[in-house]
C-alpha atoms as a PDB file:
ATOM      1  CA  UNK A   1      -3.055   3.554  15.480  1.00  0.00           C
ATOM      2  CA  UNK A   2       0.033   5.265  14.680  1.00  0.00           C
ATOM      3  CA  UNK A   3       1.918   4.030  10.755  1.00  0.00           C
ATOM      4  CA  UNK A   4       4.668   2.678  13.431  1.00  0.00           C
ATOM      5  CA  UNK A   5       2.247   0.842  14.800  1.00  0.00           C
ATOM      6  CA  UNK A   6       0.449  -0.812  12.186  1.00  0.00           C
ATOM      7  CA  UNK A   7       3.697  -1.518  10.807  1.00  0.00           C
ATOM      8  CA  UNK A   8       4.905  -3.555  13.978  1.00  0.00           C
ATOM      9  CA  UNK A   9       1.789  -5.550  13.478  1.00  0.00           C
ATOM     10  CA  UNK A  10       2.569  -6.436  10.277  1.00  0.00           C
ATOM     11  CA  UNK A  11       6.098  -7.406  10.899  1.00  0.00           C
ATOM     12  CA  UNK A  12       4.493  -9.449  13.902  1.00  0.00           C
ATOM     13  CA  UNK A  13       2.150 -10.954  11.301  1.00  0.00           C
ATOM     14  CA  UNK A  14       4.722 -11.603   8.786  1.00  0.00           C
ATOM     15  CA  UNK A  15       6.778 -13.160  11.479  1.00  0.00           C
ATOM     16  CA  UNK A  16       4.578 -16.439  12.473  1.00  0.00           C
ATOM     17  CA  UNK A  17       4.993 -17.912   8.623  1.00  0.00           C
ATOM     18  CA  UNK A  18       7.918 -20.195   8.021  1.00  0.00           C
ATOM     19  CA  UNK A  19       8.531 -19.690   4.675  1.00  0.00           C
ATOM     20  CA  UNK A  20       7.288 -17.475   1.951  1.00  0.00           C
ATOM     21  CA  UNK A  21       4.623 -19.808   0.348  1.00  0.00           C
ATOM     22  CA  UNK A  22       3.011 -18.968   3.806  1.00  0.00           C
ATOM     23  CA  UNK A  23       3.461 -15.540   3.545  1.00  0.00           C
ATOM     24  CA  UNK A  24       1.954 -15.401  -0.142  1.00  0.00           C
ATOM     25  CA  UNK A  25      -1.236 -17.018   0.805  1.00  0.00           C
ATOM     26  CA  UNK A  26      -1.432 -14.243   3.668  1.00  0.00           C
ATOM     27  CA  UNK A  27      -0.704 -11.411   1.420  1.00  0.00           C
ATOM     28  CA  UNK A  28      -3.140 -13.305  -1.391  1.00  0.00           C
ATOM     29  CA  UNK A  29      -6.048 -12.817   1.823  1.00  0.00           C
ATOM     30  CA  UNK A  30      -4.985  -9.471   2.777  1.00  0.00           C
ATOM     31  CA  UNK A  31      -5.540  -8.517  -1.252  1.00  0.00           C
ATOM     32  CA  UNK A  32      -9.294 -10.289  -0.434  1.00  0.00           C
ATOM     33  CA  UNK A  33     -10.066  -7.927   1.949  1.00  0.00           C
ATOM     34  CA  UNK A  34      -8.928  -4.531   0.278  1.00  0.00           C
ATOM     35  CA  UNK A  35     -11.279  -1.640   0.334  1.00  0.00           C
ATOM     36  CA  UNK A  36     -11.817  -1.680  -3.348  1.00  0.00           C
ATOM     37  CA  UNK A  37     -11.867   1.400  -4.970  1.00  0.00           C
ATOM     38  CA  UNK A  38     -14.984   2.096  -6.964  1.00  0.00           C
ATOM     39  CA  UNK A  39     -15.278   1.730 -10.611  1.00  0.00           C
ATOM     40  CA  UNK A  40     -15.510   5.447 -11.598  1.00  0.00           C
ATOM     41  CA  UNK A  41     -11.441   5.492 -10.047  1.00  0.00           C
ATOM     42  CA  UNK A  42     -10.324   2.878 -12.075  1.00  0.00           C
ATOM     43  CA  UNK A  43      -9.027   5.459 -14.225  1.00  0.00           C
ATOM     44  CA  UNK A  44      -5.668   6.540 -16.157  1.00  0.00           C
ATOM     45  CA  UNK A  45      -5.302   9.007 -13.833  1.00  0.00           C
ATOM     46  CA  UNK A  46      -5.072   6.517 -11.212  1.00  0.00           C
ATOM     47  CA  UNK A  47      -2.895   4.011 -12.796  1.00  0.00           C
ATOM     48  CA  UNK A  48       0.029   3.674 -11.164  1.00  0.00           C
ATOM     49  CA  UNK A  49       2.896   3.848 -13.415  1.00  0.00           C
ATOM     50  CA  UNK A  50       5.817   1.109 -13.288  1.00  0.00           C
ATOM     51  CA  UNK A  51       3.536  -1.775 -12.077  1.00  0.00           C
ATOM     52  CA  UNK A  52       3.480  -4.965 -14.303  1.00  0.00           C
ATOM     53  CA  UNK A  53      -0.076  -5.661 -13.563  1.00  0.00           C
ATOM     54  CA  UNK A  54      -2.926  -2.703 -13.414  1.00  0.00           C
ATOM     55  CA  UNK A  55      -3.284  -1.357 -10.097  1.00  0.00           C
ATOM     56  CA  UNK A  56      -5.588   1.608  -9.333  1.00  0.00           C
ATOM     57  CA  UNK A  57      -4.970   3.904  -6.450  1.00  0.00           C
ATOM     58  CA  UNK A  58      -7.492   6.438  -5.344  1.00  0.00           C
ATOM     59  CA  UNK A  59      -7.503   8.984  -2.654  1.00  0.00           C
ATOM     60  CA  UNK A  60      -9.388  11.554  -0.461  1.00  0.00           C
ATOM     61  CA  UNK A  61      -9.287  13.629   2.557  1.00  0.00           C
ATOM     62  CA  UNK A  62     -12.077  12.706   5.512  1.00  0.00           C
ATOM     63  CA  UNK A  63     -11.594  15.386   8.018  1.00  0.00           C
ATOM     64  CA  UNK A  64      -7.740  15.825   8.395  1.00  0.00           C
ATOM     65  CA  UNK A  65      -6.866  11.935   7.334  1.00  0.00           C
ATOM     66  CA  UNK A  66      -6.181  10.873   3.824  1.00  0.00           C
ATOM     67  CA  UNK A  67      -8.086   7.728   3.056  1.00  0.00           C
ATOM     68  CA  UNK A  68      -7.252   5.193   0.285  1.00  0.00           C
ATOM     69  CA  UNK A  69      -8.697   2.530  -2.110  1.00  0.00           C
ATOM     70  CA  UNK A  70      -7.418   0.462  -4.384  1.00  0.00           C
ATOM     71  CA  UNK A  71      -7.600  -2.406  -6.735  1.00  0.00           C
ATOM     72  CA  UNK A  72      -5.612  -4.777  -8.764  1.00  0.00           C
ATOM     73  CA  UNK A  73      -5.968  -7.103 -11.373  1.00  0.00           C
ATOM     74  CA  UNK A  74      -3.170  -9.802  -9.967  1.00  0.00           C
ATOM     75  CA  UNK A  75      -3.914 -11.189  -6.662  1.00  0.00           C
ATOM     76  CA  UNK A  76      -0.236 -10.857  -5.757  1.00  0.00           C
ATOM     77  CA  UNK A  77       0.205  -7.663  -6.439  1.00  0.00           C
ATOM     78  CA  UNK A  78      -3.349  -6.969  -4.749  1.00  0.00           C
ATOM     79  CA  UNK A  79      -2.089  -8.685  -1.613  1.00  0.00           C
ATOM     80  CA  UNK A  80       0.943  -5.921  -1.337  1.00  0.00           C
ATOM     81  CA  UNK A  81      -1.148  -2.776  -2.366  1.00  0.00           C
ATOM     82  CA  UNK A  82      -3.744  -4.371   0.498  1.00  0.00           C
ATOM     83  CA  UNK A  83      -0.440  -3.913   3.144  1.00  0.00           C
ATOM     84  CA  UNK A  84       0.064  -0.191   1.959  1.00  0.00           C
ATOM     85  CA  UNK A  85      -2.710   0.708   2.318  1.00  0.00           C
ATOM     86  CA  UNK A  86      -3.438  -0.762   6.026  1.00  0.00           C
ATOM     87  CA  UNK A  87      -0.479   1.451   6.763  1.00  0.00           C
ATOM     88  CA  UNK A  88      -1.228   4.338   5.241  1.00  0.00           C
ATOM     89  CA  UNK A  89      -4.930   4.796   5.288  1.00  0.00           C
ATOM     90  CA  UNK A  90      -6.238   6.946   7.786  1.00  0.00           C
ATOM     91  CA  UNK A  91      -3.474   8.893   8.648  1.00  0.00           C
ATOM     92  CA  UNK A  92      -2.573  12.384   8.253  1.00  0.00           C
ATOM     93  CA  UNK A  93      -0.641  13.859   4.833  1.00  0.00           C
ATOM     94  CA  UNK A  94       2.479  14.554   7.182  1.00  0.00           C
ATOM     95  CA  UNK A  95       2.516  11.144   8.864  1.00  0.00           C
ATOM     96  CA  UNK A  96       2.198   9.581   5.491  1.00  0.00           C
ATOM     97  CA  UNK A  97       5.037  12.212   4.568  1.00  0.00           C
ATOM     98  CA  UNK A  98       7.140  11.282   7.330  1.00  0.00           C
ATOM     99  CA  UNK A  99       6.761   7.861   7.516  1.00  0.00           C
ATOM    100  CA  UNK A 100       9.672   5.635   6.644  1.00  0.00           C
ATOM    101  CA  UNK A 101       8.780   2.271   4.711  1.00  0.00           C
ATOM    102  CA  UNK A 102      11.832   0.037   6.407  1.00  0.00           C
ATOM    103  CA  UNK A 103       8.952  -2.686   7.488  1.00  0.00           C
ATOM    104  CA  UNK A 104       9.015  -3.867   3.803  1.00  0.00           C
ATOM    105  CA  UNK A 105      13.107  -4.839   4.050  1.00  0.00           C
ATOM    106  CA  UNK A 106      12.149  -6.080   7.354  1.00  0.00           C
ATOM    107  CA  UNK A 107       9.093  -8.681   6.221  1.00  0.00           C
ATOM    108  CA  UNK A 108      11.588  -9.816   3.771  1.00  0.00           C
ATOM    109  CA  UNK A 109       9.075  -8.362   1.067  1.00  0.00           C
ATOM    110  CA  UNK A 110      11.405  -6.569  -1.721  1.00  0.00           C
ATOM    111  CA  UNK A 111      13.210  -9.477  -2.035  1.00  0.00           C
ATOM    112  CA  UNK A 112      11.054 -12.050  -2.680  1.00  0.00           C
ATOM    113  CA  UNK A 113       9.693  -9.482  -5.676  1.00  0.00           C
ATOM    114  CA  UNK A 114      10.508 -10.302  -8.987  1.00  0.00           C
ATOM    115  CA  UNK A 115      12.084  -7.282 -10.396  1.00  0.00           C
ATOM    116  CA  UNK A 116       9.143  -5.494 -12.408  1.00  0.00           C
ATOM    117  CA  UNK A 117       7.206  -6.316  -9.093  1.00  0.00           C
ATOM    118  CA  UNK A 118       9.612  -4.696  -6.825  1.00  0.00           C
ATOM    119  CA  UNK A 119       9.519  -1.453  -8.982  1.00  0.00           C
ATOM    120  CA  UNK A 120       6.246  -1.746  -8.900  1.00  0.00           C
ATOM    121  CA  UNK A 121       6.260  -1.380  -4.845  1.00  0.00           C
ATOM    122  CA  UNK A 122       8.424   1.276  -5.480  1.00  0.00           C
ATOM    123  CA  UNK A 123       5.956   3.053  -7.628  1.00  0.00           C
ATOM    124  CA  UNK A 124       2.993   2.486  -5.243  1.00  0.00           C
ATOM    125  CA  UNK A 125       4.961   4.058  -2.357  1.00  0.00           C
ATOM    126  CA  UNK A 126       5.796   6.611  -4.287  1.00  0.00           C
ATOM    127  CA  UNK A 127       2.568   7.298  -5.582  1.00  0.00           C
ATOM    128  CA  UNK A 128       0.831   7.068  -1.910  1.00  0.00           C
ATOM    129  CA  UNK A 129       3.380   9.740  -0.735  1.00  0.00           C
ATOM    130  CA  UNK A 130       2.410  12.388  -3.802  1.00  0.00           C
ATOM    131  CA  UNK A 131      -0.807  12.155  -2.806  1.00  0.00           C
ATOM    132  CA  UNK A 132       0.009  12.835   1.055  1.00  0.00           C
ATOM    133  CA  UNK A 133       2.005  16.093  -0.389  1.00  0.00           C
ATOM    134  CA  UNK A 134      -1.148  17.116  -2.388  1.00  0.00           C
ATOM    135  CA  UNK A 135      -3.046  17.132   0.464  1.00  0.00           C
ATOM    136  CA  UNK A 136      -0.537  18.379   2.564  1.00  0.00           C
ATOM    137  CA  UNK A 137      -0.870  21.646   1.017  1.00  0.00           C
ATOM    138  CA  UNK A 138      -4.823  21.640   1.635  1.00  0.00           C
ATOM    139  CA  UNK A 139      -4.030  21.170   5.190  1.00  0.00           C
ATOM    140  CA  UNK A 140      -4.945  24.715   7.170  1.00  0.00           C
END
């Protein structure tokens, strides 16, 4: 499946709650079923910076598709790093690269954030996409 793609689902998903206590509980069972990243990548190095709560992102290349695991210690903030990386798992660097993020305003996501949470989003984005660029330049 194409980012696009997976990100239509999720709106779709998002879409059949009625209010955001709903949506919570989803994103606190997405978190659940996370590929967790393994102990020896719950390192400083991948930390990401700006989050309230720890979150660990790790990355490699399988063939020509970046692949990601991650972790958190808050189940909330596990929950949103769970819907990143359904998106952007198994893609290529460039799609990752060229990929817009506009689901998240559309799911209503950012602003049901509390602040240090939303930067926090904004971090993990932002951290997903330097490692697409990394590996972009690996890319023959």
């Amino acid at each position: 499946m194409t980012i696009t793609e997976i990100q239509n689902e999720i709106i779709d998903e998002f879409s059949m709650f009625e209010d955001w206590m709903q949506r919570y509980e989803y994103m606190i069972d997405l978190g659940k079923s996370l590929p967790l990243i393994e102990n020896q990548y719950k390192t400083e190095d991948n930390t990401i910076k700006g989050c309230q709560s720890k979150v660990w992102v790790h990355a490699e290349m399988k063939g020509s598709k970046v692949v990601f695991t991650a972790d958190s210690d808050a189940i909330i903030t596990k929950g949103i790093i769970a819907v990143l990386i359904r998106v952007f798992s198994n893609q290529t660097p460039k799609a990752i690269m060229d990929s817009d993020t506009n689901f998240i305003d559309q799911i209503g996501l950012k602003e049901h954030l509390s602040p240090t949470r939303a930067n926090g989003l904004v971090s993990m984005i932002k951290q997903i996409k330097m490692y697409a660029i990394a590996y972009q330049t690996q890319v023959k």
